[in-house]
C-alpha atoms as a PDB file:
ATOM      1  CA  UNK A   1       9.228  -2.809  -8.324  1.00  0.00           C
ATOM      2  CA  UNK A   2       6.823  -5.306  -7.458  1.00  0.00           C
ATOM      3  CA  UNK A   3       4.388  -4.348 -10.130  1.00  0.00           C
ATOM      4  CA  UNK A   4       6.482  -6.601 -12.496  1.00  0.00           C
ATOM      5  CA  UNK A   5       5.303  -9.432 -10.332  1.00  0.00           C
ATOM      6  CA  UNK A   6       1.487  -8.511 -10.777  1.00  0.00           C
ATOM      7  CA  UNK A   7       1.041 -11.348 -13.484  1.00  0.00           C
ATOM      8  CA  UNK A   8       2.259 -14.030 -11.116  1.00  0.00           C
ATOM      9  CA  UNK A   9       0.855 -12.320  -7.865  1.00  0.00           C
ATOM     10  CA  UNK A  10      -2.891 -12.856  -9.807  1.00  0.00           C
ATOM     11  CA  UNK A  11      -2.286 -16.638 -10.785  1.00  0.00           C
ATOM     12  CA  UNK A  12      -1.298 -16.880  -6.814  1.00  0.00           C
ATOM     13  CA  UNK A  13      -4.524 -14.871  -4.832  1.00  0.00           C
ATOM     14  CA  UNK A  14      -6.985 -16.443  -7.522  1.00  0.00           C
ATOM     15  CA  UNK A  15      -7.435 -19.314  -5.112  1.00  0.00           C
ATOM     16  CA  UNK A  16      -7.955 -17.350  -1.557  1.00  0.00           C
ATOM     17  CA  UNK A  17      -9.925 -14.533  -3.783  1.00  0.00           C
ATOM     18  CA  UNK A  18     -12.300 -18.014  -4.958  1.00  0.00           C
ATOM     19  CA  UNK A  19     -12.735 -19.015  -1.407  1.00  0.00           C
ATOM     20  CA  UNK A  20     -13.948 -15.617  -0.604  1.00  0.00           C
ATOM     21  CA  UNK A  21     -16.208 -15.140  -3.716  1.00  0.00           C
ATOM     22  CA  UNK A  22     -17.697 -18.748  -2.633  1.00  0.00           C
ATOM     23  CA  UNK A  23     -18.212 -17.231   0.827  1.00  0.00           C
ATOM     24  CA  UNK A  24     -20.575 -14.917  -0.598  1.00  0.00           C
ATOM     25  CA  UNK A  25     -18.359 -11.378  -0.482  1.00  0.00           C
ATOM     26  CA  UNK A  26     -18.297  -9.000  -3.190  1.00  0.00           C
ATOM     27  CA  UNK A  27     -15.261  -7.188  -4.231  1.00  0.00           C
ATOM     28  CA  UNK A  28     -16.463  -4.298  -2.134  1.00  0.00           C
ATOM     29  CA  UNK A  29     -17.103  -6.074   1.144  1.00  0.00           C
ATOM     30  CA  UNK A  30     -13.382  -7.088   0.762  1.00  0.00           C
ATOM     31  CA  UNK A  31     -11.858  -3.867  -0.014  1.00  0.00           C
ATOM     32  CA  UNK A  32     -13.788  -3.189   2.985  1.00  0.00           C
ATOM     33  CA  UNK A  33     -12.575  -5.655   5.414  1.00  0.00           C
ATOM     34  CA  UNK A  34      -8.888  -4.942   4.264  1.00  0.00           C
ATOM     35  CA  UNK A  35      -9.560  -1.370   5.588  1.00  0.00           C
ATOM     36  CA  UNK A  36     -11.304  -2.802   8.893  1.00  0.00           C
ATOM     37  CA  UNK A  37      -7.838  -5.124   8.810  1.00  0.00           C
ATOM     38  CA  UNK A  38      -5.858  -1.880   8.746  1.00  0.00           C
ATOM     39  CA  UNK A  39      -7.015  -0.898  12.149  1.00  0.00           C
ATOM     40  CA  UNK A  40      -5.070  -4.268  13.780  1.00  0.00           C
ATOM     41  CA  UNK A  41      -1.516  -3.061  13.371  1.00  0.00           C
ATOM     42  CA  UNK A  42      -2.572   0.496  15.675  1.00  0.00           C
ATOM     43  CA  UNK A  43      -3.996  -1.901  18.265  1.00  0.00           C
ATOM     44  CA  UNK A  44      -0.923  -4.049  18.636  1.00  0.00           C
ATOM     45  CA  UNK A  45       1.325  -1.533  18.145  1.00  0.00           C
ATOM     46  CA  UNK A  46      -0.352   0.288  21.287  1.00  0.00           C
ATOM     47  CA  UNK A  47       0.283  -2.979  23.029  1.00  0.00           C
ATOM     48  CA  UNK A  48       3.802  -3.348  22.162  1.00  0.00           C
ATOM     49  CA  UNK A  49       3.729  -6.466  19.642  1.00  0.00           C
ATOM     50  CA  UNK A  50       5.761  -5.371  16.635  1.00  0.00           C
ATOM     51  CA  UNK A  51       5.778  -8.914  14.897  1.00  0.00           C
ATOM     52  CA  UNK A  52       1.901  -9.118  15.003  1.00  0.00           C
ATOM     53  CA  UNK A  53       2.060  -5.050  13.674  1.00  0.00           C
ATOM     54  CA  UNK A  54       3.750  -6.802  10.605  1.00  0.00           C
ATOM     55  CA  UNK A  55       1.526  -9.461   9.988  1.00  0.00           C
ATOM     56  CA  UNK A  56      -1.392  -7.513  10.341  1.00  0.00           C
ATOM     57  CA  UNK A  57      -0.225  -5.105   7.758  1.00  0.00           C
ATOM     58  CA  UNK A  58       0.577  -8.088   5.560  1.00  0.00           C
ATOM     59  CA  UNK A  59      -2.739  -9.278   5.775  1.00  0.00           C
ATOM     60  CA  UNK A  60      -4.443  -6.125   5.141  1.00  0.00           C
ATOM     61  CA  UNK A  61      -2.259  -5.382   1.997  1.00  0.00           C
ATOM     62  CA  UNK A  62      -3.265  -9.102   1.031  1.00  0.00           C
ATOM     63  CA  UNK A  63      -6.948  -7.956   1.647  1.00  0.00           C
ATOM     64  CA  UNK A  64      -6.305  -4.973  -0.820  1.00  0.00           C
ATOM     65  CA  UNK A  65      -4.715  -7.356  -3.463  1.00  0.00           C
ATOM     66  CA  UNK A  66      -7.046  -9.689  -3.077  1.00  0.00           C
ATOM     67  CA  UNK A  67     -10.423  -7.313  -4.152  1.00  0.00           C
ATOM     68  CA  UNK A  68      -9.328  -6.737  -7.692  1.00  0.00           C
ATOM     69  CA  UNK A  69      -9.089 -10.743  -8.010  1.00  0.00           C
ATOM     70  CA  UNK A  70     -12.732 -10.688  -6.299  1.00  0.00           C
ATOM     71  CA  UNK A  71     -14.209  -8.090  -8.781  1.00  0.00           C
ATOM     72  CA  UNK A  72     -13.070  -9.950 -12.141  1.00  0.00           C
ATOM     73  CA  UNK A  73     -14.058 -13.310 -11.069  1.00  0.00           C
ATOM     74  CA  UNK A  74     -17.590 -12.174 -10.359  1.00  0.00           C
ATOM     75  CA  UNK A  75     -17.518  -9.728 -13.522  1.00  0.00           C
ATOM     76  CA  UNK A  76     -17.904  -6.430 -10.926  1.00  0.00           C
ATOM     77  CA  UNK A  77     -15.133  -4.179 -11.633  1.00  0.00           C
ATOM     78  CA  UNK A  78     -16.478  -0.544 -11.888  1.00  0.00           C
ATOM     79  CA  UNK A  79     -15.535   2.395 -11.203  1.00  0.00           C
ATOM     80  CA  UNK A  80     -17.245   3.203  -7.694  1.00  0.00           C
ATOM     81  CA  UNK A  81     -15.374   0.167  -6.891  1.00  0.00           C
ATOM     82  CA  UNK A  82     -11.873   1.832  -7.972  1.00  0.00           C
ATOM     83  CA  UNK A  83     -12.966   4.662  -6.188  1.00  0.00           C
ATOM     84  CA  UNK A  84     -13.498   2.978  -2.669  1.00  0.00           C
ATOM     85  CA  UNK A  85     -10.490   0.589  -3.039  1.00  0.00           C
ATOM     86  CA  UNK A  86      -8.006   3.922  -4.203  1.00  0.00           C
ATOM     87  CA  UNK A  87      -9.866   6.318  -0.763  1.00  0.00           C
ATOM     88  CA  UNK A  88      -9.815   2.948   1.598  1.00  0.00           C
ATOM     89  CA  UNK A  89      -5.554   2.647   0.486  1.00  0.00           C
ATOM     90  CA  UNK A  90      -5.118   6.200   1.535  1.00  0.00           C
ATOM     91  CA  UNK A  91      -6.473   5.537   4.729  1.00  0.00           C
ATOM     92  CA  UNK A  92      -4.808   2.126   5.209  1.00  0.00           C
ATOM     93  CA  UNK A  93      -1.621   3.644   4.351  1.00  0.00           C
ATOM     94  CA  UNK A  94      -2.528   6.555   6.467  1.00  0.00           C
ATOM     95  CA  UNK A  95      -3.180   3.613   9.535  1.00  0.00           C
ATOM     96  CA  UNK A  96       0.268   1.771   8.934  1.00  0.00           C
ATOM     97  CA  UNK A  97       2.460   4.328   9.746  1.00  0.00           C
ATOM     98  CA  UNK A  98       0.691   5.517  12.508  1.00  0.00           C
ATOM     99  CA  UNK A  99       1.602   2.522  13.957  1.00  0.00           C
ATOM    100  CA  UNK A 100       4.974   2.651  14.069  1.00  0.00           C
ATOM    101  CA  UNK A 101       5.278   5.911  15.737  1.00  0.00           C
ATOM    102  CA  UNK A 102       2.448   4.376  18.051  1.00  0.00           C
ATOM    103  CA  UNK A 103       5.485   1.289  17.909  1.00  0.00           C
ATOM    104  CA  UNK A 104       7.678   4.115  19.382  1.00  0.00           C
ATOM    105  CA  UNK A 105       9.663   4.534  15.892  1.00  0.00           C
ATOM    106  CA  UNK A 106      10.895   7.816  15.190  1.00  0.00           C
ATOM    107  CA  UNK A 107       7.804   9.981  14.302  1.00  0.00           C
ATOM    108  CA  UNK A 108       9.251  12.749  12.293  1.00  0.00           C
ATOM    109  CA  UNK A 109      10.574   9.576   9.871  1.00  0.00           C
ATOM    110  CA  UNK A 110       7.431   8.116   9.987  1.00  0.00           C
ATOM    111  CA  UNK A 111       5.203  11.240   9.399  1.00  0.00           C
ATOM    112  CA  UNK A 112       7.640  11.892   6.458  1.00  0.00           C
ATOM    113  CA  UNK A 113       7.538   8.694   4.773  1.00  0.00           C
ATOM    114  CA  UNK A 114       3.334   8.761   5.073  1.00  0.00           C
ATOM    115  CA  UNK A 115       3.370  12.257   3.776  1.00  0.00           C
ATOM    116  CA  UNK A 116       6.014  10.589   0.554  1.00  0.00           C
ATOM    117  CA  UNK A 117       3.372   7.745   0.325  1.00  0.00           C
ATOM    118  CA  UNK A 118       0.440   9.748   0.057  1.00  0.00           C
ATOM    119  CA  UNK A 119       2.201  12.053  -2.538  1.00  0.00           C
ATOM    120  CA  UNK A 120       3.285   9.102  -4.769  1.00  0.00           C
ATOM    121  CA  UNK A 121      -0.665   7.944  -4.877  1.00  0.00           C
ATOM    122  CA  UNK A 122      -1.830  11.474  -5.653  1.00  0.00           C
ATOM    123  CA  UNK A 123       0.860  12.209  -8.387  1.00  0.00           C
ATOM    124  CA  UNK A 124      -0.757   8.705  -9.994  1.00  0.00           C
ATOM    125  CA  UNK A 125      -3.892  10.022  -9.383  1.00  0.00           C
ATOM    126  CA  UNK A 126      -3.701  13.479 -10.582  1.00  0.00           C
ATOM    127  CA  UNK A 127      -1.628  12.530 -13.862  1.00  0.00           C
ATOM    128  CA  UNK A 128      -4.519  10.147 -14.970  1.00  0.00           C
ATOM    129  CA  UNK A 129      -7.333  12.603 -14.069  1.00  0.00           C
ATOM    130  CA  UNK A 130      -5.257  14.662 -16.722  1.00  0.00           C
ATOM    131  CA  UNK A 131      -5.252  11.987 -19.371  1.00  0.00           C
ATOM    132  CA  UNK A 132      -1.928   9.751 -18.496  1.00  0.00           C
ATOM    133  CA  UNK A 133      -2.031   6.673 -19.424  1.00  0.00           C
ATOM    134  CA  UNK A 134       0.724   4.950 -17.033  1.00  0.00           C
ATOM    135  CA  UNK A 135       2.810   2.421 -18.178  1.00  0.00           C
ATOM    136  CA  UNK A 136       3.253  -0.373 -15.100  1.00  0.00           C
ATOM    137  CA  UNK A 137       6.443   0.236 -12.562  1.00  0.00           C
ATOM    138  CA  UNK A 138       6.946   3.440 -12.497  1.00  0.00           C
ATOM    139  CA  UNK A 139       8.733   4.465  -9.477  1.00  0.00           C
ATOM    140  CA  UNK A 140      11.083   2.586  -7.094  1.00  0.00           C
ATOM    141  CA  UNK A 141       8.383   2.374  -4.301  1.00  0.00           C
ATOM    142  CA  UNK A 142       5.088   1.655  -5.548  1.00  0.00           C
ATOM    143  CA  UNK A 143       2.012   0.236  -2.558  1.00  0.00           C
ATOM    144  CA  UNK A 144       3.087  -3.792  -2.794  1.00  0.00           C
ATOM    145  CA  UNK A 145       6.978  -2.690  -2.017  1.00  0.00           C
ATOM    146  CA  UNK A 146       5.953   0.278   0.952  1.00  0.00           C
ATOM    147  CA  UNK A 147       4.052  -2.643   2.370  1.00  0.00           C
ATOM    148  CA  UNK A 148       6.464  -5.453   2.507  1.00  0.00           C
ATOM    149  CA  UNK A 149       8.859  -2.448   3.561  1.00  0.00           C
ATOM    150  CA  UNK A 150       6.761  -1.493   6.340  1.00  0.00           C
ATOM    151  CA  UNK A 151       6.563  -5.346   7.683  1.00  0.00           C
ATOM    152  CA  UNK A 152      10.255  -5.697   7.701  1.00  0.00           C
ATOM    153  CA  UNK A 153      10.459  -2.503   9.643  1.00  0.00           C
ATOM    154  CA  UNK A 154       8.433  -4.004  12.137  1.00  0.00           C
ATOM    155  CA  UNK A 155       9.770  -6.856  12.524  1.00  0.00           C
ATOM    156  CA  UNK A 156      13.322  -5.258  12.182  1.00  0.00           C
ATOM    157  CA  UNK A 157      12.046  -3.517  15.116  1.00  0.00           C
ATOM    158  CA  UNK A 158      11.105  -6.048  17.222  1.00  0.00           C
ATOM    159  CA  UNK A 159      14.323  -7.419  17.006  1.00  0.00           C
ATOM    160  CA  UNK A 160      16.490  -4.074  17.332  1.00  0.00           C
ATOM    161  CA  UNK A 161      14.887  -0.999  17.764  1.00  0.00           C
ATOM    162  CA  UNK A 162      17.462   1.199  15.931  1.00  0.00           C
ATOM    163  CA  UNK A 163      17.445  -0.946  13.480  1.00  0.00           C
ATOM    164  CA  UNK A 164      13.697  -0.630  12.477  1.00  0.00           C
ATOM    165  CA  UNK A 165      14.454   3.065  12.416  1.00  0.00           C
ATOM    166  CA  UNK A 166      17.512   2.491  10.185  1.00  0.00           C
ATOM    167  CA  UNK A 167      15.164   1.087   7.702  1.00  0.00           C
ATOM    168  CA  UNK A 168      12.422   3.707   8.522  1.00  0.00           C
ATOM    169  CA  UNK A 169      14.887   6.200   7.290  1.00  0.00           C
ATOM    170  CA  UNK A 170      16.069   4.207   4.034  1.00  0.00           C
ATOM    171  CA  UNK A 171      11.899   3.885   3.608  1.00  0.00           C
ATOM    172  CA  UNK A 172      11.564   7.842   3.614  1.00  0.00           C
ATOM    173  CA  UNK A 173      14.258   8.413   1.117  1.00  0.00           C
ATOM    174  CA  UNK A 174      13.375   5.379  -1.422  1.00  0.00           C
ATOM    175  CA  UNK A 175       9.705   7.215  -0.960  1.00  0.00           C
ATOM    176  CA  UNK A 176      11.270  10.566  -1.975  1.00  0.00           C
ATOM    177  CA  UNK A 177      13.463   9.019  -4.965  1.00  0.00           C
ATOM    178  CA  UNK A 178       9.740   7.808  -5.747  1.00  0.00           C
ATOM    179  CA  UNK A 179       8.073  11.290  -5.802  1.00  0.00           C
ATOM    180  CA  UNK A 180      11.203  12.407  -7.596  1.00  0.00           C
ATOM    181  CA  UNK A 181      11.210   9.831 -10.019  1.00  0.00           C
ATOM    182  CA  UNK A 182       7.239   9.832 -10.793  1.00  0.00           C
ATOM    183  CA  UNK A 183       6.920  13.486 -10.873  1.00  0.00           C
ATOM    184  CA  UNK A 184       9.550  13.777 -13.317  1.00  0.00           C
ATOM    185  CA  UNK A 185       8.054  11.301 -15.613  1.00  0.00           C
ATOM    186  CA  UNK A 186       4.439  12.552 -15.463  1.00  0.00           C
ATOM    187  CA  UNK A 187       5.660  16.077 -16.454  1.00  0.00           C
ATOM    188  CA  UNK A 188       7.906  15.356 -18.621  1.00  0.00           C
ATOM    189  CA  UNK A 189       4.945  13.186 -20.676  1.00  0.00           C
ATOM    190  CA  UNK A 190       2.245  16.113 -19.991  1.00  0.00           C
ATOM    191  CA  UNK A 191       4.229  18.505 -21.160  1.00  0.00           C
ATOM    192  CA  UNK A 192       5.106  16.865 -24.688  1.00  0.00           C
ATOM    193  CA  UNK A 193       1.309  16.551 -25.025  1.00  0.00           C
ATOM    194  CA  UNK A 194       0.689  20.496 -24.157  1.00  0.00           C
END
């Protein structure tokens, strides 16, 4: 869903992905420190601090945005790059919602909405190592929307527990629409090419 927004969402993190160029980083080094950022929401999450869980998964899915924007301004993009930034999401995502059961939110929802996120990135994955080309958007809840879902959890849960798990439980079966929805499309396409 947010995908559609990736035009505008460039024009916006060209300015914080300048500062960072200017500070000497490489696209790497950021895609780096967005997975080192990842590791903030488990800490205060152990410590009971839901809101900061949010931010800090905000700012480590800004982190991820942010690298692409680093690797065209300095003319870097490559493919060992899109390797380590699509590995370092997996474990990011991985990292987010172990902090909410760490939060205390329910951890069968939790483990099933990871498991949902993980199998929406390898269904991407898989399709293009067999020669889909994918058309932007497809699926209801693509990285940029299971992030800004994940921060209103948390902060959803700071303010009501039950209702953080409310939206937990809405997150797992958007994610399973999602599989639903990509795998459908991606064998549907392979199979007209077979």
């Amino acid at each position: 869903m947010l995908t559609k927004l990736r035009p505008v969402a460039r024009r916006l993190l060209e300015a914080p992905a300048r500062l960072l160029v200017k500070a000497g980083l490489t696209a790497d080094q950021v895609t780096l420190l967005g997975l080192l950022s990842s590791l903030l929401p488990v800490y205060f999450a152990y410590r009971g601090e839901p809101l900061l869980v949010a931010m800090f998964i905000g700012l480590s899915g800004l982190l991820d945005a942010i690298d692409g924007s680093v690797a065209r301004l300095t003319g870097t993009a490559s493919k060992a790059g899109a390797f380590l930034d699509s590995t370092t999401d997996r474990l990011a995502d991985a990292l987010y919602y172990v902090s909410l059961i760490v939060l205390g939110l329910n951890p069968v929802l939790a483990s099933l909405a990871m498991g949902l996120a993980l199998v929406t990135s390898y269904s991407k994955a898989r399709s293009a190592s067999l020669g889909l080309v994918e058309e932007e958007g497809i699926g209801l809840m693509e990285r940029g929307d299971r992030i800004v879902a994940l921060m209103l959890i948390s902060a959803l849960y700071a303010y009501k527990p039950l209702w953080g798990n409310y939206a937990l439980a809405v997150l797992t079966i958007l994610s399973l629409y999602t599989v639903a929805e990509r795998s459908i499309y991606y064998y549907r396409f392979l199979r007209s090419k077979a």
